[in-house]
Protein backbone atom coordinates (compact mmCIF):
# COMPACT_ATOMS: atom_id res chain seq x y z
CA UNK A 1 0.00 0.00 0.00
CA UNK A 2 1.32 3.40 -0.85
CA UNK A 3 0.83 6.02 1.51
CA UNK A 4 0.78 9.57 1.53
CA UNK A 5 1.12 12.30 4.57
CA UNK A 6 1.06 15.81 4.51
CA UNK A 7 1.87 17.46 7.28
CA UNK A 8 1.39 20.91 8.20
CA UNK A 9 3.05 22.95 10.64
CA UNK A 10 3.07 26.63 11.16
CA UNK A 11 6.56 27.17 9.95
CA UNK A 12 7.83 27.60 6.28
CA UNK A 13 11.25 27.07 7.11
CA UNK A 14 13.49 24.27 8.00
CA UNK A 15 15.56 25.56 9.96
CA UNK A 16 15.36 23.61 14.08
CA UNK A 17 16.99 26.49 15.26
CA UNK A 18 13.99 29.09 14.94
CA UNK A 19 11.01 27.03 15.87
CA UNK A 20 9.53 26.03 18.87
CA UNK A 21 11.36 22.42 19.10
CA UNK A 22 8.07 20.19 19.11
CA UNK A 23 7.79 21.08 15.34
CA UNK A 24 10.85 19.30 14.89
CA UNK A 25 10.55 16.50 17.31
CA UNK A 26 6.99 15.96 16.11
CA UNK A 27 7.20 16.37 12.54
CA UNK A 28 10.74 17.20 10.86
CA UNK A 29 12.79 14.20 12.66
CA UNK A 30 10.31 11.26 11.91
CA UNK A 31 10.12 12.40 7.76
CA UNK A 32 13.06 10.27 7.01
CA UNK A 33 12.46 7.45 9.11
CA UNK A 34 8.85 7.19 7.97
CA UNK A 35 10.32 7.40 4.03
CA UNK A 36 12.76 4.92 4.75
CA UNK A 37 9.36 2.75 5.90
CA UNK A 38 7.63 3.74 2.19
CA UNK A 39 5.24 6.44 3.83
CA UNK A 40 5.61 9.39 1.34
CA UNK A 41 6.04 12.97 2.92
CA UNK A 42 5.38 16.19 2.32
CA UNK A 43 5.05 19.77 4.46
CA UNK A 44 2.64 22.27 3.95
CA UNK A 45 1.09 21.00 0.36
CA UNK A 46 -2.70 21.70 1.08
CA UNK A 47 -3.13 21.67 -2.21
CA UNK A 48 -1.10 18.35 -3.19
CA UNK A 49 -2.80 15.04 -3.06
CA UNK A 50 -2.38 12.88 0.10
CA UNK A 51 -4.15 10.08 2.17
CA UNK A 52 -3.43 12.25 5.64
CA UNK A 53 -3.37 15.41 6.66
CA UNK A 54 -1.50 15.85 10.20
CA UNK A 55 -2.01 19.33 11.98
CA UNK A 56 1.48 19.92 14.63
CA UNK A 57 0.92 22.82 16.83
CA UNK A 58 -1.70 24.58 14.30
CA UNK A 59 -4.59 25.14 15.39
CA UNK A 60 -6.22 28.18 15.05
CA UNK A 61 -9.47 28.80 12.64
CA UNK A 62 -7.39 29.19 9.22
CA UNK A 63 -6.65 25.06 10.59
CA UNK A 64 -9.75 24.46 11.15
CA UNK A 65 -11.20 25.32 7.97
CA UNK A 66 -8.36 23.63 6.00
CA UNK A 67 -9.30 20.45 8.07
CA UNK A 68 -12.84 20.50 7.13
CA UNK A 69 -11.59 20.80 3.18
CA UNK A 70 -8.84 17.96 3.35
CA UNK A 71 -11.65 15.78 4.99
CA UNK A 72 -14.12 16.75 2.06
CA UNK A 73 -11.76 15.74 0.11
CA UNK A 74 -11.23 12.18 1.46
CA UNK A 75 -8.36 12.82 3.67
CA UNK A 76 -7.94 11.33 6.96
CA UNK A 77 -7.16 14.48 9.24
CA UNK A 78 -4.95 13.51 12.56
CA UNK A 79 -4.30 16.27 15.23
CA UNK A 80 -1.17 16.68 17.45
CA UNK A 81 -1.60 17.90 21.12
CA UNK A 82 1.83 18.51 22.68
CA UNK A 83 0.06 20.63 25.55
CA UNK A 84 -2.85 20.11 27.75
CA UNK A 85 -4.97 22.31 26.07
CA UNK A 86 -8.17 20.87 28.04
CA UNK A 87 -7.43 22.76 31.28
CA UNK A 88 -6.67 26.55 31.91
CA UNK A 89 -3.21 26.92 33.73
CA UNK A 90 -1.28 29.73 35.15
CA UNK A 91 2.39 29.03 35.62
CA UNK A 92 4.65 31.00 37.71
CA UNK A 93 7.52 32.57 35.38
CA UNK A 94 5.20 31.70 32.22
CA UNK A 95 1.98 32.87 32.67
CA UNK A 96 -0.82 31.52 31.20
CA UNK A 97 0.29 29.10 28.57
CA UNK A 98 -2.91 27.54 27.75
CA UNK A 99 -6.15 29.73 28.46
CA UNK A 100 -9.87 29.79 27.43
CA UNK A 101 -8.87 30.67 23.70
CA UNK A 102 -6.45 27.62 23.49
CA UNK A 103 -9.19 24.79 24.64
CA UNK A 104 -11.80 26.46 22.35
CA UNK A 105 -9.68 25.95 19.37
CA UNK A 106 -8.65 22.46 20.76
CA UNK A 107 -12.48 21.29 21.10
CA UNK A 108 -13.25 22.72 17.14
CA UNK A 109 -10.17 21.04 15.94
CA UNK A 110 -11.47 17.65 17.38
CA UNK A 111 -15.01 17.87 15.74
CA UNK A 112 -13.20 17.56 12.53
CA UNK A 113 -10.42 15.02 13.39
CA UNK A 114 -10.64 11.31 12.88
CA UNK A 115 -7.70 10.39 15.31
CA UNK A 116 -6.12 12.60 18.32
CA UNK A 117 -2.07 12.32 18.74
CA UNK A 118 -1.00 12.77 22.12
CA UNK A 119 3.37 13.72 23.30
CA UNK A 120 2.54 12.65 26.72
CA UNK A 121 0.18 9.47 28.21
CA UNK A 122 -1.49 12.49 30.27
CA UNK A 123 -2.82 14.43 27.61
CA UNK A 124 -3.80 11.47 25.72
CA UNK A 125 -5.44 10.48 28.93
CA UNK A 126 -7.73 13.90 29.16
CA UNK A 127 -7.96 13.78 25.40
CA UNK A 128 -9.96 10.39 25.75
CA UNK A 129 -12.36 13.02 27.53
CA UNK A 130 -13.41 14.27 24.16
CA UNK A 131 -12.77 12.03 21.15
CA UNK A 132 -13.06 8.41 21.15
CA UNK A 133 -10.00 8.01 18.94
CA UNK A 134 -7.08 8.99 21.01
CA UNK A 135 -3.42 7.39 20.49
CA UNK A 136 -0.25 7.98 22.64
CA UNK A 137 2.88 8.51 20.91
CA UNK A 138 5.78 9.86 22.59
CA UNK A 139 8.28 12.34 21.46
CA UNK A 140 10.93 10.54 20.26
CA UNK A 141 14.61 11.02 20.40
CA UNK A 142 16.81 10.57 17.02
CA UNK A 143 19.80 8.68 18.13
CA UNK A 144 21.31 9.52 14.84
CA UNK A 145 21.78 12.73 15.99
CA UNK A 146 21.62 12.37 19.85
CA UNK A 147 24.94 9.84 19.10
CA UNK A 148 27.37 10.47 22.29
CA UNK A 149 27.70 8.78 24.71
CA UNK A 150 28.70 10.06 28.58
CA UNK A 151 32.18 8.75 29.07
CA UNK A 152 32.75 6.59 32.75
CA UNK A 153 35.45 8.70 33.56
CA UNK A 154 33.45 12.21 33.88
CA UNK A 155 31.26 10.74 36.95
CA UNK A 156 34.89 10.42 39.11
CA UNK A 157 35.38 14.26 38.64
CA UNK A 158 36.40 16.22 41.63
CA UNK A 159 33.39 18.26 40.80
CA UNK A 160 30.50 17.28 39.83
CA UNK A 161 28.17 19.10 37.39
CA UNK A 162 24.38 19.56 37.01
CA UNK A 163 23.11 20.42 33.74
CA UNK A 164 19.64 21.50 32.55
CA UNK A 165 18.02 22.22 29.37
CA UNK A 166 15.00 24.45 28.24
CA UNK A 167 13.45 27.50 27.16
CA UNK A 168 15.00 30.63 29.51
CA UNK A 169 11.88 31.63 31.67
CA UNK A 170 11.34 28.45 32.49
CA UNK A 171 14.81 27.63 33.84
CA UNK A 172 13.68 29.67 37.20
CA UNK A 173 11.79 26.86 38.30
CA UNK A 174 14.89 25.40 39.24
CA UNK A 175 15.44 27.89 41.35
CA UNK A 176 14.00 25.48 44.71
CA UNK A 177 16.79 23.37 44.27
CA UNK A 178 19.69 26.38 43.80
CA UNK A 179 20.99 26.21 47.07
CA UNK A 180 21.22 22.51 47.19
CA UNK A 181 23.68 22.57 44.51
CA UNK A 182 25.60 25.48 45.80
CA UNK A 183 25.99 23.61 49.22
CA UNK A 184 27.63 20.47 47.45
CA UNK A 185 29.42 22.47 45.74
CA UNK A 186 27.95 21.20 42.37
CA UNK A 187 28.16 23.02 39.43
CA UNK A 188 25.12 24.23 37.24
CA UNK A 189 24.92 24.21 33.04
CA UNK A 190 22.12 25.80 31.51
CA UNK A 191 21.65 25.47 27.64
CA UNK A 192 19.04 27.59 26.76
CA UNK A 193 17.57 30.11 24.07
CA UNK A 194 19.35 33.13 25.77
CA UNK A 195 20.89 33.79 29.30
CA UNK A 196 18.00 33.23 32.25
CA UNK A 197 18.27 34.97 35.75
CA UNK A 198 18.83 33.06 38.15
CA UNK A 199 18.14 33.75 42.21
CA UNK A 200 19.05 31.98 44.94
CA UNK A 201 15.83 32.33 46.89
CA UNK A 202 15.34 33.14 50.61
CA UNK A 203 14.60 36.63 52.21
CA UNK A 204 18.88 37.60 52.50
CA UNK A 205 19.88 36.77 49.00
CA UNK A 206 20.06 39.61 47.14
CA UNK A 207 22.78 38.34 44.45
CA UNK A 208 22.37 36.33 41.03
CA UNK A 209 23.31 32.21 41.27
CA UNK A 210 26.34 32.01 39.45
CA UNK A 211 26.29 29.35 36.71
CA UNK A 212 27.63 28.24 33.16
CA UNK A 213 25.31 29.51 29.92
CA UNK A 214 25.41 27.74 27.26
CA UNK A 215 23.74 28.67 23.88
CA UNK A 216 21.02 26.39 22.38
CA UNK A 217 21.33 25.24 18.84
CA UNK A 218 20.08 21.89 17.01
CA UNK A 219 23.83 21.26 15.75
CA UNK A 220 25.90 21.29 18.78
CA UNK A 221 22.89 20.48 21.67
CA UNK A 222 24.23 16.63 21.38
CA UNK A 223 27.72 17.70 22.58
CA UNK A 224 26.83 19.82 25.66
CA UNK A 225 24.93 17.49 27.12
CA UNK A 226 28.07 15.91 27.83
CA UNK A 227 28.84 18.70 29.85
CA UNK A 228 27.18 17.91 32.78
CA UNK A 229 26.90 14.92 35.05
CA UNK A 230 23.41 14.59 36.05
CA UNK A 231 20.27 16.17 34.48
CA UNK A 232 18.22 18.18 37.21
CA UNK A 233 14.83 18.92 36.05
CA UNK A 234 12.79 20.62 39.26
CA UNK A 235 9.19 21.46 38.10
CA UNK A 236 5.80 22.25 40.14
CA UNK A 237 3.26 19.44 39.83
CA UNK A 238 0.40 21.93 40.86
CA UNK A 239 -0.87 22.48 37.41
CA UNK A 240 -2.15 20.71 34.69
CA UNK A 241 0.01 22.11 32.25
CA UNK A 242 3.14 20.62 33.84
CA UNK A 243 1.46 17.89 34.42
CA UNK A 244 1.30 17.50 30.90
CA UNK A 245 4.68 17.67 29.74
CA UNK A 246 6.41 14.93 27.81
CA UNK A 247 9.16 12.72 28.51
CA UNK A 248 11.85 14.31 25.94
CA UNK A 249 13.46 16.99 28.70
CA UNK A 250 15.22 14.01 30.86
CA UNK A 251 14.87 11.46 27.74
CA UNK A 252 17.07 13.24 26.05
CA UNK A 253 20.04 13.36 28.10
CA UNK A 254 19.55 9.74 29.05
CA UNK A 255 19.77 8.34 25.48
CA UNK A 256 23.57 9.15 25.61
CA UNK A 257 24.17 8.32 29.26
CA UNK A 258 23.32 11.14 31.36
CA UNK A 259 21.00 9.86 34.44
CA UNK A 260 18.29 12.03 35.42
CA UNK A 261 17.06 13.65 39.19
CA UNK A 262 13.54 14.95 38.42
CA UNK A 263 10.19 16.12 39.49
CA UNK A 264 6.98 13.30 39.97
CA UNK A 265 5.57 14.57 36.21
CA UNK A 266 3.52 11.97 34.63
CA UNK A 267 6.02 11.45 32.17
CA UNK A 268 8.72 11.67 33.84
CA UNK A 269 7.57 8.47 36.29
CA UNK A 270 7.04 6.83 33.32
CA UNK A 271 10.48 6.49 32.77
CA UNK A 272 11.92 7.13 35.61
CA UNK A 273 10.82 3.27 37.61
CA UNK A 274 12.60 1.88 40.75
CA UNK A 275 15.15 4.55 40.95
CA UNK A 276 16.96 3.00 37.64
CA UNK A 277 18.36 5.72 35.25
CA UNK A 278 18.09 8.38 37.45
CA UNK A 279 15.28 8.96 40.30
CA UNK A 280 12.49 10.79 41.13
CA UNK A 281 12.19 13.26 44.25
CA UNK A 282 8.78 14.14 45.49
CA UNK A 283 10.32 16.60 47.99
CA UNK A 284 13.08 19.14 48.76
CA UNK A 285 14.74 16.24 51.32
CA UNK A 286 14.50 13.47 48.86
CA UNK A 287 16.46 16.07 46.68
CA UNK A 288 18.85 16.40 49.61
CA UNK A 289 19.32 12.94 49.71
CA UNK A 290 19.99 12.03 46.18
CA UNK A 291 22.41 14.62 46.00
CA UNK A 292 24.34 13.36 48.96
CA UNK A 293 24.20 9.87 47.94
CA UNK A 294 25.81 10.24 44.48
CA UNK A 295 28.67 12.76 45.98
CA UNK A 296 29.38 9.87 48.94
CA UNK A 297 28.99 7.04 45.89
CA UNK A 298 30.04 7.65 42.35
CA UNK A 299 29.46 4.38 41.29
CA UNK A 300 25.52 5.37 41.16
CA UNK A 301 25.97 7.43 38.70
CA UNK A 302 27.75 5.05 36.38
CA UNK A 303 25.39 2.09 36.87
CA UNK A 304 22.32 4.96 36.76
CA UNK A 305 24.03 6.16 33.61
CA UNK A 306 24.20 2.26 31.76
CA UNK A 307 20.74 2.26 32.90
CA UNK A 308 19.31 5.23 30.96
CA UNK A 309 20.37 4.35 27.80
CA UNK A 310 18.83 0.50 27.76
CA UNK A 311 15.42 2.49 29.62
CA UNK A 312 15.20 5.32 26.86
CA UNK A 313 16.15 2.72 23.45
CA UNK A 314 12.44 2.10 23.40
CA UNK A 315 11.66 5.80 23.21
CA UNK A 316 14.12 6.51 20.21
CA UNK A 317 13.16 7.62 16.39
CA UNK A 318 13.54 4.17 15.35
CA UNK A 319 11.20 2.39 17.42
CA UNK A 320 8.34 4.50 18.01
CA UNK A 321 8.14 4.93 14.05
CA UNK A 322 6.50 1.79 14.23
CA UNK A 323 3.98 3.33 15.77
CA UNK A 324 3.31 6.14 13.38
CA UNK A 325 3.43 3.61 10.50
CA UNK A 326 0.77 1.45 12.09
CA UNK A 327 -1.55 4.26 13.03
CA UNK A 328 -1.74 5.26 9.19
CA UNK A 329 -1.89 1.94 7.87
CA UNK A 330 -4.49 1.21 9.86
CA UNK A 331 -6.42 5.12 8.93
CA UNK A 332 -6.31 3.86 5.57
CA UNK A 333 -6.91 0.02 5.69
């Protein structure tokens, strides 16, 4: 069976560097894989011929109405959530990131869709809600470009560093866990969009946390990660947009050896099971006590770091391609 898929993102570029980075875990990565599988691409053709039409992080009422004509035409229309957009949130340091506006454009662009693509088992789980065809497939990591690996040698270092990855305003929710790190006398990397601001908190600090910036681009992301030790990711749980986050943060940095200390998120438990390939903390002590464990016992880390990679395999391009593939085989059985 030949098999056609146009997808259509709200980008006319290419370039991973100037789009939000679901676009390119979502869409852009898997477009060779699925090729290499015999499922013909193509981006933004609303006009070309294709069996399905895939919406990624477009959904406003110019999508909707192209929806409703690729369906009149016979197309099978799949939309991606990569947010929660079923729940208002506010978010300290962001805002409101999905409000009233965002779930009324969510419910319109179900009506017309024949399947609902979820990043994270939570939003697929609220999803379900809505639309009776829901599937749950996870951002992915491409291991063809994610290729390094964390050498053994760089957990025995005298100093040990923490490294974190993310948009810049969102890097202050790692602020809880600032003075932990200071205390230990573990260093902090943040690769991010531009420089964040950083604050110890507490009613007496009145000067910036001192830490390594390192620039975000697609090309040389794989190589910093190397540049840290242990992946911190400290995130309320209070909201349902956090709540709704996928797996790709830690995932990430565990796909080439670097073990992960993170929040309870949905996603993040997922992957995160009997303290193998990292752990999760559920409170400021638990942080505490990871952190003192791995300083007293570097051998953690190394067995934590073996760990992540066999834990995370599952989760790379390769293997959840299958997924894709069987999803529109079976859209146009």
């Amino acid at each position: 069976m030949s098999i056609k898929v146009n997808w259509l993102i709200p980008v006319n570029h290419r370039d991973y560097n100037r789009m939000p980075a679901s676009i390119w875990i979502r869409c852009l990565q898997l477009i060779p894989y699925l090729e290499e599988r015999g499922i013909r691409c193509a981006v933004n053709d609303p006009d070309g011929k294709a069996d399905v039409t895939i919406f990624v992080r477009w959904q406003n009422k110019q999508a909707y109405e192209l929806a409703r004509k690729q369906k009149q035409k016979g197309q099978r229309i799949i939309f991606d959530l990569v947010v929660n957009y079923f729940e208002e949130a506010k978010v300290p340091y962001v805002g409101k990131p999905v409000t009233r506006k965002h779930i009324d454009e969510t419910l319109r662009m179900l009506s017309v869709a024949d399947v609902v693509t979820c990043a994270s088992a939570y939003i697929a789980q609220r999803a379900r809600e809505f639309h009776p065809q829901v599937e749950y497939l996870p951002d992915s990591i491409d291991d063809h470009h994610f290729r390094y690996v964390k050498p053994v040698e760089d957990f025995y270092r005298p100093k040990l560093r923490a490294i974190w990855s993310g948009v810049a305003v969102k890097a202050r929710e790692l602020e809880p866990i600032l003075p932990l790190l200071q205390r230990r006398d573990i260093e902090l990397v943040v690769i991010s969009n531009k420089r964040p601001c950083l604050k110890r908190p507490g009613r007496f600090w009145k000067r910036r946390f001192r830490y390594r910036f390192v620039s975000w681009r697609y090309e040389t992301f794989p190589g910093h990660i190397l540049d840290g030790e242990i992946c911190v990711t400290h995130r309320s749980i209070d909201n349902p947009y956090n709540k709704g986050h996928s797996l790709f943060k830690i995932g990430v940095f565990m796909i080439q050896g670097i073990p992960a200390i993170a929040s309870p998120l949905p996603s993040y438990q997922e992957i995160l099971k009997n303290g193998s390939g990292g752990r999760i903390c559920y409170s400021i002590g638990e942080w505490k006590e990871i952190l003192d464990e791995v300083l007293k016992d570097r051998d953690i880390l190394v067995q934590w770091s073996r760990q992540a990679q066999r834990i995370i395999e599952p989760y790379s391009t390769k293997y959840v391609i299958d997924q894709y593939v069987k999803l529109f085989v079976r859209l146009c059985g």
